[in-house]
N, C-alpha and C. Protein backbone atom coordinates (compact mmCIF):
# COMPACT_ATOMS: atom_id res chain seq x y z
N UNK A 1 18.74 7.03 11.21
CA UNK A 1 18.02 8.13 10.59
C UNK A 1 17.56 9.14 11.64
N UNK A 2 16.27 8.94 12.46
CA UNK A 2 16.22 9.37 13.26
C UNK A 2 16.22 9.04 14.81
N UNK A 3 17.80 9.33 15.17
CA UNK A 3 18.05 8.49 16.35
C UNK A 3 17.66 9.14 17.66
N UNK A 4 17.33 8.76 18.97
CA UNK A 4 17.35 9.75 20.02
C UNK A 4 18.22 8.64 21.08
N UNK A 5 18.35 9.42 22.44
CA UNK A 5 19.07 9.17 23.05
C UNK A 5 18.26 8.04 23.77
N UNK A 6 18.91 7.14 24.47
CA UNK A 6 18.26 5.86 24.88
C UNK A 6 17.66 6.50 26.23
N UNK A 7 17.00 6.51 26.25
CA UNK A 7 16.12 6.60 27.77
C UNK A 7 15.28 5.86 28.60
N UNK A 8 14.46 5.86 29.51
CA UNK A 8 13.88 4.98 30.52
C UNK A 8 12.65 5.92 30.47
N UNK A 9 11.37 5.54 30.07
CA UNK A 9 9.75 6.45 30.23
C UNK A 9 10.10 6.63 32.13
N UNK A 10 9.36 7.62 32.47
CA UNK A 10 8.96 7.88 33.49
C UNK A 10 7.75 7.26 33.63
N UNK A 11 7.38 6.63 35.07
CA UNK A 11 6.13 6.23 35.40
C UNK A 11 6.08 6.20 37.33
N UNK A 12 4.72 6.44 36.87
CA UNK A 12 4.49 6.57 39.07
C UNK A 12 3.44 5.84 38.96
N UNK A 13 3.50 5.32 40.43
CA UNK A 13 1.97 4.49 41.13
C UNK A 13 1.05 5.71 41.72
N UNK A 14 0.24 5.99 41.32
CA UNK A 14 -0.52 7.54 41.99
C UNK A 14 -1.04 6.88 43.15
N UNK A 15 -0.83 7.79 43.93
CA UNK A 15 -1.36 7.79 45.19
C UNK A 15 -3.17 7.24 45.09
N UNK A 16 -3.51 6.44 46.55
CA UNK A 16 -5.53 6.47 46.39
C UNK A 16 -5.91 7.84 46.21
N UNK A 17 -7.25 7.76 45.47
CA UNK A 17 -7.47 8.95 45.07
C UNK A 17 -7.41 9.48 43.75
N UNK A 18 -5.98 9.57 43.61
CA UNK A 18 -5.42 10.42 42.18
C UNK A 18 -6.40 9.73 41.29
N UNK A 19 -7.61 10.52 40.48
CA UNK A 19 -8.12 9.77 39.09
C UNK A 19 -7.52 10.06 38.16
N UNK A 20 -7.59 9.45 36.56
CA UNK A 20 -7.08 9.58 35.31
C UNK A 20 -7.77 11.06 35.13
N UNK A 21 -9.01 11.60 35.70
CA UNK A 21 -9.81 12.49 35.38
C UNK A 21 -8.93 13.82 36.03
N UNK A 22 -8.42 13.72 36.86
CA UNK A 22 -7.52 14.62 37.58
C UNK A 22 -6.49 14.74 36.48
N UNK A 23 -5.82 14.03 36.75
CA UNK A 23 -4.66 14.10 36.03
C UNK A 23 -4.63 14.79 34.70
N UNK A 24 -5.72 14.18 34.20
CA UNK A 24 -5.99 14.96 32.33
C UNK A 24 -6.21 16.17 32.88
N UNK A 25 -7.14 16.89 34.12
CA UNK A 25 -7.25 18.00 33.99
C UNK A 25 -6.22 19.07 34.59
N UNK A 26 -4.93 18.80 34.99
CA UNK A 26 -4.05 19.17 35.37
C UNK A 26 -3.19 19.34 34.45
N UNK A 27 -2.97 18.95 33.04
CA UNK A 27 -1.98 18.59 31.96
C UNK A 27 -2.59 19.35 30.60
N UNK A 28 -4.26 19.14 30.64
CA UNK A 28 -4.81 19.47 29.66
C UNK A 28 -4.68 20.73 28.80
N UNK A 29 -3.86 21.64 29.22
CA UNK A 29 -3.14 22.57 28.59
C UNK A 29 -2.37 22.69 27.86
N UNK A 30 -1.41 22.09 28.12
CA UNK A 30 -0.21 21.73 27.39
C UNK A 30 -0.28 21.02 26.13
N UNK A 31 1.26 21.58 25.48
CA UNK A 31 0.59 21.84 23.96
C UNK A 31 1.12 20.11 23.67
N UNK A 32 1.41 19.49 22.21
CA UNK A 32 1.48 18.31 21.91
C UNK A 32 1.55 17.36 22.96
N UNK A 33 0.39 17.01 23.57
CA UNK A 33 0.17 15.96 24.81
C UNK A 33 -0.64 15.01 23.96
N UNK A 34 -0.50 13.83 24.49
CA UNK A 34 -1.30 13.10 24.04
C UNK A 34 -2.04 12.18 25.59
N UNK A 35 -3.13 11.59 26.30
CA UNK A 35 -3.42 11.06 26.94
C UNK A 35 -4.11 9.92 26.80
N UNK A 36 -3.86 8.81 27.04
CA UNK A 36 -4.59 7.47 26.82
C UNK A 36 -5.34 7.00 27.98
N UNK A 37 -6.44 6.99 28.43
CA UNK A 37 -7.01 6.72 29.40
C UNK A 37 -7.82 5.27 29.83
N UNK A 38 -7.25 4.47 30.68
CA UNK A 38 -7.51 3.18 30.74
C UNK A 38 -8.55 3.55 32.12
N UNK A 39 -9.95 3.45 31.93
CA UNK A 39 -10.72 3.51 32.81
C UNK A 39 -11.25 2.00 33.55
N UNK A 40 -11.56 1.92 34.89
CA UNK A 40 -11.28 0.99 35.59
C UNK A 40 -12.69 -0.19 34.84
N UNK A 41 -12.45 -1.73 35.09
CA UNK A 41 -13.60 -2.72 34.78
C UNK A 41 -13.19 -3.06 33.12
N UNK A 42 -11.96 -2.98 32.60
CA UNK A 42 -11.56 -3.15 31.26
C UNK A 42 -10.22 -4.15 31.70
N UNK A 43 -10.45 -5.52 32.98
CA UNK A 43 -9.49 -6.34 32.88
C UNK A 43 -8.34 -5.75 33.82
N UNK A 44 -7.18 -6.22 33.96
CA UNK A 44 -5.95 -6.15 34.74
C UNK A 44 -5.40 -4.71 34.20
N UNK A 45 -4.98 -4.47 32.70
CA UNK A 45 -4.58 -3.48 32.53
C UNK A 45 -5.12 -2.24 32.60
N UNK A 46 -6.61 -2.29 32.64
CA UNK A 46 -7.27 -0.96 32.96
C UNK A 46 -6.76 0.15 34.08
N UNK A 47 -5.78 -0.45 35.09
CA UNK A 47 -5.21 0.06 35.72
C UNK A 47 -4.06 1.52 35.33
N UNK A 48 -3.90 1.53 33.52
CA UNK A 48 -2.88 2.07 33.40
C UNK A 48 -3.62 3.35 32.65
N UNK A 49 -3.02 4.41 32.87
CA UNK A 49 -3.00 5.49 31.94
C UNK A 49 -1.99 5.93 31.29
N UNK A 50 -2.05 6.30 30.18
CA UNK A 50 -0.60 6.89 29.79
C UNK A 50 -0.66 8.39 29.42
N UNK A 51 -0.14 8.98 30.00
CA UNK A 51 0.41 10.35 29.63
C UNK A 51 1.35 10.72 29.24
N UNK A 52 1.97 11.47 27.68
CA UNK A 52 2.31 11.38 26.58
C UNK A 52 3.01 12.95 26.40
N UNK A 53 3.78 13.55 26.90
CA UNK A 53 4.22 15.00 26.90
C UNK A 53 5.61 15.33 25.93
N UNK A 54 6.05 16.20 25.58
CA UNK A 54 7.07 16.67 24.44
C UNK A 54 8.17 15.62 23.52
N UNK A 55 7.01 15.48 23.25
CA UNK A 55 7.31 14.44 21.85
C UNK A 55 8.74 14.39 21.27
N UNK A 56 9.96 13.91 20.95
CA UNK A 56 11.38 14.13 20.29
C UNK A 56 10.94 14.10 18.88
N UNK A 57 9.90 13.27 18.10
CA UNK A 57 9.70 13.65 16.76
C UNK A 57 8.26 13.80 16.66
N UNK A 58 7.90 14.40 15.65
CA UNK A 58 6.62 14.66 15.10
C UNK A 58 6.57 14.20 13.65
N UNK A 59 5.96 13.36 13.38
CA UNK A 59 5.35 12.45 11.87
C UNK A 59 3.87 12.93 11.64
N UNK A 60 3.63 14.06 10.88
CA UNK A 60 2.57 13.99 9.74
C UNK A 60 2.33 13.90 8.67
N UNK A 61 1.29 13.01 8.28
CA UNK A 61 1.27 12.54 6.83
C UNK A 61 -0.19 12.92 6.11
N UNK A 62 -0.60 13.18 5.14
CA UNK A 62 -1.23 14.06 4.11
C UNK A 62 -1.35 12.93 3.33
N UNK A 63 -2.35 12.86 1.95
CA UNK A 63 -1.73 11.86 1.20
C UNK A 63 -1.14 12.50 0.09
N UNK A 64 -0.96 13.69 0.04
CA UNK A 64 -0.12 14.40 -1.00
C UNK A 64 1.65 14.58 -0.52
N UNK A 65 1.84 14.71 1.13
CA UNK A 65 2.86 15.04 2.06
C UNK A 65 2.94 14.66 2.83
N UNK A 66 4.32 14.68 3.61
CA UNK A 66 4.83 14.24 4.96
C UNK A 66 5.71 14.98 5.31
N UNK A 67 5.69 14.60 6.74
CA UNK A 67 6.75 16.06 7.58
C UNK A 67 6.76 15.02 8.38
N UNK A 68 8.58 15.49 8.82
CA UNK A 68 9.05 15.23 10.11
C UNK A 68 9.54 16.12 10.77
N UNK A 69 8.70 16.52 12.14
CA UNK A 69 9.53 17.68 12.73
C UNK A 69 9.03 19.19 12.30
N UNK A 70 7.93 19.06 11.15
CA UNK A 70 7.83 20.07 10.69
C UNK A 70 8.51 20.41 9.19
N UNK A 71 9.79 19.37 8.81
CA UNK A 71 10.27 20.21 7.68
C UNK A 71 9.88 18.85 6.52
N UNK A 72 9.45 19.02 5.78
CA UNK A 72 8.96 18.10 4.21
C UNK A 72 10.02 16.66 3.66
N UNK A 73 9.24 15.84 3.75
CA UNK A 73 10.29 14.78 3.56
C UNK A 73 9.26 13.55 2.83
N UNK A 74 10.17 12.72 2.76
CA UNK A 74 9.54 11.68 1.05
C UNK A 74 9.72 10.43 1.60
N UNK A 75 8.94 9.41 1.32
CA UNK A 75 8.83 7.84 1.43
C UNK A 75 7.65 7.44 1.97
N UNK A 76 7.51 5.46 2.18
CA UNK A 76 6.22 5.34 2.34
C UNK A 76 6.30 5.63 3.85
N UNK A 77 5.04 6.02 4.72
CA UNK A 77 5.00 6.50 6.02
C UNK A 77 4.92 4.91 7.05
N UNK A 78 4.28 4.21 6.30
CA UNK A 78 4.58 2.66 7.17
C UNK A 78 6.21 2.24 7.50
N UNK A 79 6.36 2.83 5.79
CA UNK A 79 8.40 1.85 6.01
C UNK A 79 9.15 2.98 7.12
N UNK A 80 9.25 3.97 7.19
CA UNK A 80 9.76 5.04 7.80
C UNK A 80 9.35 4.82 9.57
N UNK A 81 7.56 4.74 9.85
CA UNK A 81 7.55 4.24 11.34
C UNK A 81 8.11 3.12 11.61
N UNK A 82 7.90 2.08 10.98
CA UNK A 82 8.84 0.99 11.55
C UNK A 82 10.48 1.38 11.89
N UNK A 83 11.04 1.71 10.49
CA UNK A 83 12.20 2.31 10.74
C UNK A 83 12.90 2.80 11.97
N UNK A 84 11.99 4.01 12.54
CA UNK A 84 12.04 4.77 13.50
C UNK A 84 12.01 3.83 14.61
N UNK A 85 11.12 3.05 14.66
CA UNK A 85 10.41 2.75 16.12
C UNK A 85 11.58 1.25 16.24
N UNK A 86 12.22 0.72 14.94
CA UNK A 86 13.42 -0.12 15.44
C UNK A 86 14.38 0.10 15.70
N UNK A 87 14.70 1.56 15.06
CA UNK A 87 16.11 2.07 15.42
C UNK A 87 16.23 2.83 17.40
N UNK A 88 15.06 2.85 17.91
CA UNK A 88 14.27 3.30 18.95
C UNK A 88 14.22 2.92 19.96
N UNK A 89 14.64 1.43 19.95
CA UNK A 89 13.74 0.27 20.76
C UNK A 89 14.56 0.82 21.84
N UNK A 90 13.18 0.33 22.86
CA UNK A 90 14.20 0.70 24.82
C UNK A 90 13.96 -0.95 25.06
N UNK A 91 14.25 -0.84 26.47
CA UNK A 91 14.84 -1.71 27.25
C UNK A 91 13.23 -2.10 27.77
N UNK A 92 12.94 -3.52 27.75
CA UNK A 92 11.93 -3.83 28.42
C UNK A 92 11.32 -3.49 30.04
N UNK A 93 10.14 -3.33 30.39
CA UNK A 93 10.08 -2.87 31.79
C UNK A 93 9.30 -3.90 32.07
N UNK A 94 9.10 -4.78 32.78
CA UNK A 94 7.78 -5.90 32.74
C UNK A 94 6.53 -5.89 33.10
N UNK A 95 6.89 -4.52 33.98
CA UNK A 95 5.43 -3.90 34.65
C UNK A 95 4.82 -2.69 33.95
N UNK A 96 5.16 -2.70 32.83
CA UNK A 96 4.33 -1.29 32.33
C UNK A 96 3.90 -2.02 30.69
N UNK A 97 2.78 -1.94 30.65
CA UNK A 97 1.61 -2.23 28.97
C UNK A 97 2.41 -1.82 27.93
N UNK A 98 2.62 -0.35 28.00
CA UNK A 98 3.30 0.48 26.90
C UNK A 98 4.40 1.48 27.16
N UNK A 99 5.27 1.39 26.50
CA UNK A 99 6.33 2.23 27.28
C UNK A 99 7.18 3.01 26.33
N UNK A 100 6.55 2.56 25.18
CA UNK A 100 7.50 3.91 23.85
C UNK A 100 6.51 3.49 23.01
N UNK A 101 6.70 4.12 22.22
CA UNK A 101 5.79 4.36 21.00
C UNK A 101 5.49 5.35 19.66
N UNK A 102 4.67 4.79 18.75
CA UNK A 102 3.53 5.86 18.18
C UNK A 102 2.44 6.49 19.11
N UNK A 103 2.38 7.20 19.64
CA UNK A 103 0.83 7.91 20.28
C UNK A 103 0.26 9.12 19.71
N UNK A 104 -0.95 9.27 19.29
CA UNK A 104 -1.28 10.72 18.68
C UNK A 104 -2.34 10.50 17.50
C-alpha cells in the first residue's frame, strides 16, 4: 500500500559536550520535525535522543477523517498503522532503542 524504499536511519555518537538542548536548538525550525528527548538519570537508554526530520508519510486522523499525505482516505487508523509499519519493517540495528517508526 504504502511502500518506501528500504533504508538504514542515520545515527551519530555526538561528540562530549553536544547536549540534546543544542541540538533541538539548531533543528528547531524546521518544518515537520519531530524530537524525542532522552534526558540523562532515566537508566541506560537515557543516553538516546531521537531526531525525527522529513517524514515519507504523513497520517492524520479526525474522528470524522483521515489523510494520508494530505489527500482523504477511509479505514480504521489502527488497521492501516500496523499495515504500514509491517509492510516497512527495516533491518535490526542492536545498538539503537528506536529506529523507525510512528513519531509525532
Amino acid at each position: 500500500m504504502y511502500k518506501y524504499k528500504k533504508f538504514q536511519p542515520n545515527y551519530v555518537k555526538g561528540p562530549a559536550g553536544l547536549t540534546s538542548d543544542l541540538v533541538w536548538s539548531l533543528f528547531r525550525r524546521e518544518s515537520d520535525i519531530a524530537f524525542l528527548d532522552s534526558r540523562p538519570g532515566y537508566g541506560d537508554d537515557s543516553r538516546w535522543s531521537i531526531l525525527a526530520l522529513e517524514p515519507w508519510l504523513s497520517l492524520q486522523a479526525w474522528p470524522d477523517r483521515l489523510e494520508i499525505n494530505g489527500k482523504p482516505s477511509e479505514g480504521d487508523i489502527w488497521q492501516l498503522i500496523q499495515q504500514i509499519l509491517t509492510e516497512n519493517q527495516l533491518a535490526a540495528i542492536s545498538d539503537l532503542p528506536l529506529q523507525g517508526g510512528c513519531i509525532g
